[in-house]
N, C-alpha and C. Protein backbone atom coordinates (compact mmCIF):
# COMPACT_ATOMS: atom_id res chain seq x y z
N UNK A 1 11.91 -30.82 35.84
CA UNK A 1 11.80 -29.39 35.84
C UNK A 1 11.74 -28.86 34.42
N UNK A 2 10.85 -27.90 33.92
CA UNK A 2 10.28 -27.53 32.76
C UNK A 2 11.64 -26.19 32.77
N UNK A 3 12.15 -25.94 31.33
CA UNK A 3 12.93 -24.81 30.96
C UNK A 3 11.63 -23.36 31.45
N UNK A 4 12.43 -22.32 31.90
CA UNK A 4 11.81 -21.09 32.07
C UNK A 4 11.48 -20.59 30.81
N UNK A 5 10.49 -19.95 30.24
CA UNK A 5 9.54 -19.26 29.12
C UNK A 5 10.72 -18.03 29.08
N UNK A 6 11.52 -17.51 27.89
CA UNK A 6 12.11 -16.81 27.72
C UNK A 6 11.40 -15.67 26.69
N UNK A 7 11.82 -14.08 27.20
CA UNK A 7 10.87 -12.92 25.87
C UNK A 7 12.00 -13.33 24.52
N UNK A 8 10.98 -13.12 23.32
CA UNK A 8 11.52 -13.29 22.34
C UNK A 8 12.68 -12.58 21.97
N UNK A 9 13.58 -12.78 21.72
CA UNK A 9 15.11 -11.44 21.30
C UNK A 9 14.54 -10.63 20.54
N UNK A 10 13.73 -10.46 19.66
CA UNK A 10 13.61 -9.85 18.60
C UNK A 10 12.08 -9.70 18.26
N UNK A 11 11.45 -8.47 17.53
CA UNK A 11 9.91 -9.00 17.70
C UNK A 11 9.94 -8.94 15.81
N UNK A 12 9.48 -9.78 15.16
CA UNK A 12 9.35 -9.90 13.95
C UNK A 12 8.73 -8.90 13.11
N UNK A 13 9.10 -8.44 12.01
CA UNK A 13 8.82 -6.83 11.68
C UNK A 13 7.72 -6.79 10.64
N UNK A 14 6.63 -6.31 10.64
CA UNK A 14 5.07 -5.95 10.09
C UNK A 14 5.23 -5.98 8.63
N UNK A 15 4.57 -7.14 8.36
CA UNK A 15 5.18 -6.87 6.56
C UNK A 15 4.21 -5.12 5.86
N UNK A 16 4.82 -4.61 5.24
CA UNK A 16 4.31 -3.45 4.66
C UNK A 16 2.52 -3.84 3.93
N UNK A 17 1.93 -2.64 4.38
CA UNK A 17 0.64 -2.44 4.11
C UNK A 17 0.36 -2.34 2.48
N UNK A 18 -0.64 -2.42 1.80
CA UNK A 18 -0.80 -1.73 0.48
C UNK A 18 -1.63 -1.34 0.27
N UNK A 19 -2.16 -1.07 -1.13
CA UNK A 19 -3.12 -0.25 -1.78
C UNK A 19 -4.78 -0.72 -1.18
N UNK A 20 -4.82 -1.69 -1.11
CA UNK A 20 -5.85 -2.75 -0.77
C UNK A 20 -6.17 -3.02 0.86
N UNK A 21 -5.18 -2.68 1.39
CA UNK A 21 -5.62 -2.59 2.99
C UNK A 21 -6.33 -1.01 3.59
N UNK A 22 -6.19 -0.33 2.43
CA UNK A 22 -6.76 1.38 3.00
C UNK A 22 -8.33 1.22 3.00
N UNK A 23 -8.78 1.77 4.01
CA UNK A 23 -10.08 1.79 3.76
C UNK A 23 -10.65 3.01 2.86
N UNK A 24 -11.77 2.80 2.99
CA UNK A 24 -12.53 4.20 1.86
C UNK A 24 -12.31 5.54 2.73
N UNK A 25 -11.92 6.75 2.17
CA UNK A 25 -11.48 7.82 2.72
C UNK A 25 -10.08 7.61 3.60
N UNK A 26 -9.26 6.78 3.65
CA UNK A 26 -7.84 6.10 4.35
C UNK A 26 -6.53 6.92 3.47
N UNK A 27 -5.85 7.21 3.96
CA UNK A 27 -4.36 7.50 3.21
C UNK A 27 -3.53 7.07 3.80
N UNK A 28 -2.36 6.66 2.57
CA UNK A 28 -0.81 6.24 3.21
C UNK A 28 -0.10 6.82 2.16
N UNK A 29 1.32 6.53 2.75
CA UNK A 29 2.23 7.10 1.90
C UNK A 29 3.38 5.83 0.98
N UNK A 30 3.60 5.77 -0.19
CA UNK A 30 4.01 4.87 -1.12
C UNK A 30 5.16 4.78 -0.67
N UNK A 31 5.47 3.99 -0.30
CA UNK A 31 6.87 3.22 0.41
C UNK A 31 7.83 2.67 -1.38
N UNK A 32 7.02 1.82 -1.74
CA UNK A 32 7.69 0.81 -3.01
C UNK A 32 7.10 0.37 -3.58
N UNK A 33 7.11 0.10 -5.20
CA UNK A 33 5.92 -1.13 -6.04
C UNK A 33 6.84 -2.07 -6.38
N UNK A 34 6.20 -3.40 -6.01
CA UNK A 34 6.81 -4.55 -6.36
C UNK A 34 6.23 -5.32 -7.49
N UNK A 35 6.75 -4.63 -8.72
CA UNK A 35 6.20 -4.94 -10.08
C UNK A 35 7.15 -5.10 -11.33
N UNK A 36 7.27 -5.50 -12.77
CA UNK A 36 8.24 -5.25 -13.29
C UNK A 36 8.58 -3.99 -13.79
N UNK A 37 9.84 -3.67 -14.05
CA UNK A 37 10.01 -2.36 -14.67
C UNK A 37 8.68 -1.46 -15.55
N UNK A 38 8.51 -2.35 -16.52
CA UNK A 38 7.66 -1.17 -17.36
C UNK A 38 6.40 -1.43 -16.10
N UNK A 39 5.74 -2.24 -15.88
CA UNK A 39 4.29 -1.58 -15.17
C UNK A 39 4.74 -1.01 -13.80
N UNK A 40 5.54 -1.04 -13.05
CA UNK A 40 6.26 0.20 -11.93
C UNK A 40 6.16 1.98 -12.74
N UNK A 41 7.17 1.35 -13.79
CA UNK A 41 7.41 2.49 -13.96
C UNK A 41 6.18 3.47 -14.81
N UNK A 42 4.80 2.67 -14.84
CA UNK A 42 3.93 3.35 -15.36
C UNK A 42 2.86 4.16 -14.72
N UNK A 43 3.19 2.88 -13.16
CA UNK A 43 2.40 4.16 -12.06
C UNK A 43 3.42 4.97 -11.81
N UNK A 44 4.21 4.89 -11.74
CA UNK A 44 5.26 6.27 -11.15
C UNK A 44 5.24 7.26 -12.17
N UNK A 45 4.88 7.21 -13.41
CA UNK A 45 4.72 7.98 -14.40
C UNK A 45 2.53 8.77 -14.25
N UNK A 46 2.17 8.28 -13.41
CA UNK A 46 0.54 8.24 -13.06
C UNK A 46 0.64 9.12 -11.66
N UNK A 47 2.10 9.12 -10.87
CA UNK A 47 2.05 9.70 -9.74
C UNK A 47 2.16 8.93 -8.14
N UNK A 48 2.49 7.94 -8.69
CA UNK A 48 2.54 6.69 -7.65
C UNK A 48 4.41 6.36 -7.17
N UNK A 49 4.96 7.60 -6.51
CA UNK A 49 6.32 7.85 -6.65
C UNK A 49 6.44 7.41 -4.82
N UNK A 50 7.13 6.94 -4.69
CA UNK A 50 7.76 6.64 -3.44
C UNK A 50 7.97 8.07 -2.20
N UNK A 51 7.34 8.03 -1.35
CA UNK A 51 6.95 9.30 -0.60
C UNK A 51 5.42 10.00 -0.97
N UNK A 52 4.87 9.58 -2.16
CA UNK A 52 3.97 10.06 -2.27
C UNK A 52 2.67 10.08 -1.42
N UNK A 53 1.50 10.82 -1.00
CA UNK A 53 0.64 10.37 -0.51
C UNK A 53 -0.37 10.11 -1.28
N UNK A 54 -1.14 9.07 -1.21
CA UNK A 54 -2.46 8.30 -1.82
C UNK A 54 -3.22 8.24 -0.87
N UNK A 55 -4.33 8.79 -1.41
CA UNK A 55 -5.95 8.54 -0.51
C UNK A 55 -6.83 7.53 -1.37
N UNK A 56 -7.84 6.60 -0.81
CA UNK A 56 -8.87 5.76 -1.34
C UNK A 56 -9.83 6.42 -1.64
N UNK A 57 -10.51 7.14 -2.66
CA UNK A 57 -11.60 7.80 -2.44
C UNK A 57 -13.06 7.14 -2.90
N UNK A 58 -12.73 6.39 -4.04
CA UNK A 58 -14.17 5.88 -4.27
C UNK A 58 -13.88 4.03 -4.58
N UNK A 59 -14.81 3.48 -4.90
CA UNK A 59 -14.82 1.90 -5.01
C UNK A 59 -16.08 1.96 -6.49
N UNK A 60 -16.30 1.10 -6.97
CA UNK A 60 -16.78 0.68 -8.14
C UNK A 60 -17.96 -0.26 -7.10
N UNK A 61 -18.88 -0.62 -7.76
CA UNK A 61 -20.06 -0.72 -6.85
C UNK A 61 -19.85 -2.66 -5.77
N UNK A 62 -18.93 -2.92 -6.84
CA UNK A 62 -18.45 -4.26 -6.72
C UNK A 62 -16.72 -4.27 -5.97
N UNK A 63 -16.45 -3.10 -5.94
CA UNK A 63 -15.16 -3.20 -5.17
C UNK A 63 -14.08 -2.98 -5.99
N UNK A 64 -14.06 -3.36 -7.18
CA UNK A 64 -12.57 -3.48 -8.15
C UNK A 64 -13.20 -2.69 -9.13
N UNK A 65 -12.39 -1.97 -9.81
CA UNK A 65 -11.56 -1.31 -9.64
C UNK A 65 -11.63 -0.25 -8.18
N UNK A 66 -10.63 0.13 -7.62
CA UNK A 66 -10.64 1.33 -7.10
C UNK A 66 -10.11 2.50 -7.23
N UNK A 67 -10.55 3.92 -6.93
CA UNK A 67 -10.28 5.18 -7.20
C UNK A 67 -8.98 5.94 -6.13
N UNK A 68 -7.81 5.94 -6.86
CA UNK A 68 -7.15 6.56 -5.35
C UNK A 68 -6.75 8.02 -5.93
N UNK A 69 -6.16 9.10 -5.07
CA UNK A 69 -5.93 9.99 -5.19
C UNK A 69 -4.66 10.53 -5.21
N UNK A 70 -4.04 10.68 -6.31
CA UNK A 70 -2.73 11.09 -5.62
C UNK A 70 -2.03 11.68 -6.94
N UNK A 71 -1.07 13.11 -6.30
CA UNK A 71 -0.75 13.84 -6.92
C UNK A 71 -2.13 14.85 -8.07
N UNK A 72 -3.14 15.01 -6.97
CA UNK A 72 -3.99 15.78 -7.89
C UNK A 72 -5.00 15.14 -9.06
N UNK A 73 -5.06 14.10 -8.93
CA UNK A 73 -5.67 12.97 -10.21
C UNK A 73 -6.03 11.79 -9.49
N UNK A 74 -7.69 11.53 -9.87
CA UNK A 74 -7.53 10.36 -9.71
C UNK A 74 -7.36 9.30 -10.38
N UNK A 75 -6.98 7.98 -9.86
CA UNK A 75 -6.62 6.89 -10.61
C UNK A 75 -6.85 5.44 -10.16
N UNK A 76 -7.89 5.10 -11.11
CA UNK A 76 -8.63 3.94 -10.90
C UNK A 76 -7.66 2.50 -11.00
N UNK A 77 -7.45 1.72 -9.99
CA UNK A 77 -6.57 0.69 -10.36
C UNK A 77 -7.18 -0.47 -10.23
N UNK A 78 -7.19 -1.86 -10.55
CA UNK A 78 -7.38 -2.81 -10.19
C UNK A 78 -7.23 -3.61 -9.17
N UNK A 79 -7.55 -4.49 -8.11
CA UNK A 79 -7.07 -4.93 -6.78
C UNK A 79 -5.94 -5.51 -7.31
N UNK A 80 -5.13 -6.72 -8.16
CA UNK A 80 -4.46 -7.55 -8.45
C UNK A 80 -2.72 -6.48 -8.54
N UNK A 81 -3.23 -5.00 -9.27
CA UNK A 81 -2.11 -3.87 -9.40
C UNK A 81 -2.23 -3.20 -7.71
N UNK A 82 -2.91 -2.77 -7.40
CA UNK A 82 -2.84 -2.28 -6.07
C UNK A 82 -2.32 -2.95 -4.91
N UNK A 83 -2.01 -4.33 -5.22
CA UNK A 83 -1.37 -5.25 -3.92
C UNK A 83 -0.02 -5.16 -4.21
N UNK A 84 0.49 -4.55 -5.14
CA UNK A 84 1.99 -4.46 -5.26
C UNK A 84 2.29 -3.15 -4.93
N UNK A 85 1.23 -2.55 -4.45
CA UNK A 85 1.84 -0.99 -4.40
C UNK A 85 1.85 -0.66 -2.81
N UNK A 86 3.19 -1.23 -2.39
CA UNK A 86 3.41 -0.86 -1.08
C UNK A 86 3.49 0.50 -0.29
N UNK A 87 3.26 0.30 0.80
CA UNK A 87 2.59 1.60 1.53
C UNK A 87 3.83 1.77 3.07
N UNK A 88 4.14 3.09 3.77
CA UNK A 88 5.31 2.96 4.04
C UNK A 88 4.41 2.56 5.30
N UNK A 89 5.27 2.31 6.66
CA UNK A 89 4.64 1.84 7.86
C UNK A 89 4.20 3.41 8.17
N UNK A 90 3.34 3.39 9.10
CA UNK A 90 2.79 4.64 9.81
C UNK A 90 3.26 4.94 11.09
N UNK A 91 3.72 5.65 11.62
CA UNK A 91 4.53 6.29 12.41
C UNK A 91 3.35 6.15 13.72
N UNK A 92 3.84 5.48 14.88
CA UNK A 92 2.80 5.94 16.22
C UNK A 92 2.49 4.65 16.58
């Protein structure tokens, strides 16, 4: 006799989105950057503050850099900086 298939206890939790998963015209809101002090603290000085909202607005014809929007300015980042810039989960 085979053990009964039991539901999992727990469902494993969505690792956080980032800069790089938004599509073109996409917004989220900045959850956390997982970077060292000074380059954190240089987007947060650019407007990249935890609660903030960021939109994707343009791409470079090749993809990297990209253009996001936030706090009134845009700001062109690199893909390699934008994967540390976590995005909060979306509600729904």
């Amino acid at each position: 006799m085979s053990a009964p298939l039991q539901a999992p206890s727990a469902i494993a939790p969505q690792p956080l989105r980032t800069l790089t998963d938004l599509s073109l015209g996409e917004h989220g809101v900045v959850d956390s950057i997982d970077m060292p002090d000074g380059d954190s603290r240089r987007l947060m000085e650019l407007g990249f503050l935890p609660g903030s909202e960021v939109r994707y607005v343009r791409r470079s014809p090749f993809g990297d850099p990209r253009v996001f929007l936030v706090d009134g300015s845009e700001v062109a980042l690199r893909r390699e900086t934008a994967l540390h810039v976590k995005l909060a989960a979306s509600e729904g």
